[in-house]
Protein backbone atom coordinates (compact mmCIF):
# COMPACT_ATOMS: atom_id res chain seq x y z
CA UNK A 1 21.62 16.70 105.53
CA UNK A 2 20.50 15.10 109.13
CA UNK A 3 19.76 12.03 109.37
CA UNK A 4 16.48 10.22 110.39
CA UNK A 5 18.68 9.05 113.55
CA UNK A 6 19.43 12.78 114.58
CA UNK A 7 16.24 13.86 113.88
CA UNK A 8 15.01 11.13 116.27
CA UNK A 9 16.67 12.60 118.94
CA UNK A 10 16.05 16.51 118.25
CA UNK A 11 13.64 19.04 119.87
CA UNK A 12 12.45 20.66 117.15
CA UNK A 13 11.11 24.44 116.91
CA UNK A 14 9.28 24.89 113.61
CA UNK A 15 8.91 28.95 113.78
CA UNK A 16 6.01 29.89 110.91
CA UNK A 17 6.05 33.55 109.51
CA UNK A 18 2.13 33.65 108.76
CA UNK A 19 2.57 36.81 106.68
CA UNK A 20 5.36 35.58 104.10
CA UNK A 21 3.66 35.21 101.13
CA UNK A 22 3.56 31.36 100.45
CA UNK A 23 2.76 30.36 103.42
CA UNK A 24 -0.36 28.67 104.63
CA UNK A 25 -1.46 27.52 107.84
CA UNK A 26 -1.65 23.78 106.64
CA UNK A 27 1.65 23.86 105.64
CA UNK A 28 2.71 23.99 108.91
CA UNK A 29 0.87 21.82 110.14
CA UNK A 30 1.81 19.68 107.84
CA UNK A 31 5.50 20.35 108.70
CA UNK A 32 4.95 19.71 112.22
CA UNK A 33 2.80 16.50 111.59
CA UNK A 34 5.23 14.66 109.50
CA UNK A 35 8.25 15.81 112.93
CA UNK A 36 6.18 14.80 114.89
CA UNK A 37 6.09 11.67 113.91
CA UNK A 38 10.45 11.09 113.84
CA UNK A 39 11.43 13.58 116.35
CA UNK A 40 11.77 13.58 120.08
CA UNK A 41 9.37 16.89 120.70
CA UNK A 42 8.24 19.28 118.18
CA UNK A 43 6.92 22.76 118.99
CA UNK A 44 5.44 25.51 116.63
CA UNK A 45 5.80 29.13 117.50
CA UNK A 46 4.01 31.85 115.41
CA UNK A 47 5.44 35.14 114.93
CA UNK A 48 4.30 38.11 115.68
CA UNK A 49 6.29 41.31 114.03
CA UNK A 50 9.20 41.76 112.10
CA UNK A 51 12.28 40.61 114.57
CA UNK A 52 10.34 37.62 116.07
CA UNK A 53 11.76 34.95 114.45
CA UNK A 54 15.30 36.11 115.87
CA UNK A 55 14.00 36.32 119.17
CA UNK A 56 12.51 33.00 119.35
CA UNK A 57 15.75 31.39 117.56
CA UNK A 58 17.52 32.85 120.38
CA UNK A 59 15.38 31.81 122.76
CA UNK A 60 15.23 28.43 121.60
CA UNK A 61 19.01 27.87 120.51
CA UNK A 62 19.46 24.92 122.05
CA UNK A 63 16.83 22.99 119.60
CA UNK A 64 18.50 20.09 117.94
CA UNK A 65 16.56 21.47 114.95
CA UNK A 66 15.00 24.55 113.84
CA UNK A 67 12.74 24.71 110.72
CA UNK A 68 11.85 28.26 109.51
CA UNK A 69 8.48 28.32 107.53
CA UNK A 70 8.12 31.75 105.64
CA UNK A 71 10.48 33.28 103.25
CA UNK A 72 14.21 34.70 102.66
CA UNK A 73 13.53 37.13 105.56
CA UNK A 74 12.24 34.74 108.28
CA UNK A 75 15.24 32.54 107.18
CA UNK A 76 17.70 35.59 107.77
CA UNK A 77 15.69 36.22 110.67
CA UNK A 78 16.50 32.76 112.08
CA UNK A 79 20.25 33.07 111.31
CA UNK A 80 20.40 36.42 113.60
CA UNK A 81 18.76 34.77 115.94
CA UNK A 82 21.48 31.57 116.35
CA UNK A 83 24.93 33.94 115.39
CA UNK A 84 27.18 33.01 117.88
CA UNK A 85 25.56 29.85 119.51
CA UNK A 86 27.03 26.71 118.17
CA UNK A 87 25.25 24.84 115.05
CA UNK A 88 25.89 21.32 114.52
């Protein structure tokens, strides 16, 4: 688990699957509200077709934090996305 001291120092990509099933716009922006408040930046990236969410976990990699907001596939998604760049 981080700690509110790492967090502090993160840039933080919150990438939001708007078609997985549970997920509602005010939940992430309710994610990124309470980040925004600890963490050094916070950005929110949509996405767009099936495969996003690895491309923008790539393209991001060097976030200190990465919160995926959708379901088992945006999550699997994300883990594509960061195979072979070091994770802390």
């Amino acid at each position: 688990m981080m700690t509110a001291g790492v967090v502090q120092q993160a840039h933080c990509l919150v990438l939001v699957n708007p078609s997985a099933a549970a997920v509602d716009a005010s939940m992430a922006y309710e994610i990124e509200g309470r980040l925004s408040g600890c963490a050094r930046t916070v950005r929110t990236a949509w996405t767009e077709a099936p495969g996003h969410a690895a491309e923008l976990a790539r393209e991001h990699a060097d976030a200190g934090l990465i919160v995926a907001v959708g379901g088992d596939g945006t999550v699997s998604e994300v883990g594509e996305g960061m195979r072979g760049h070091q994770i802390l």
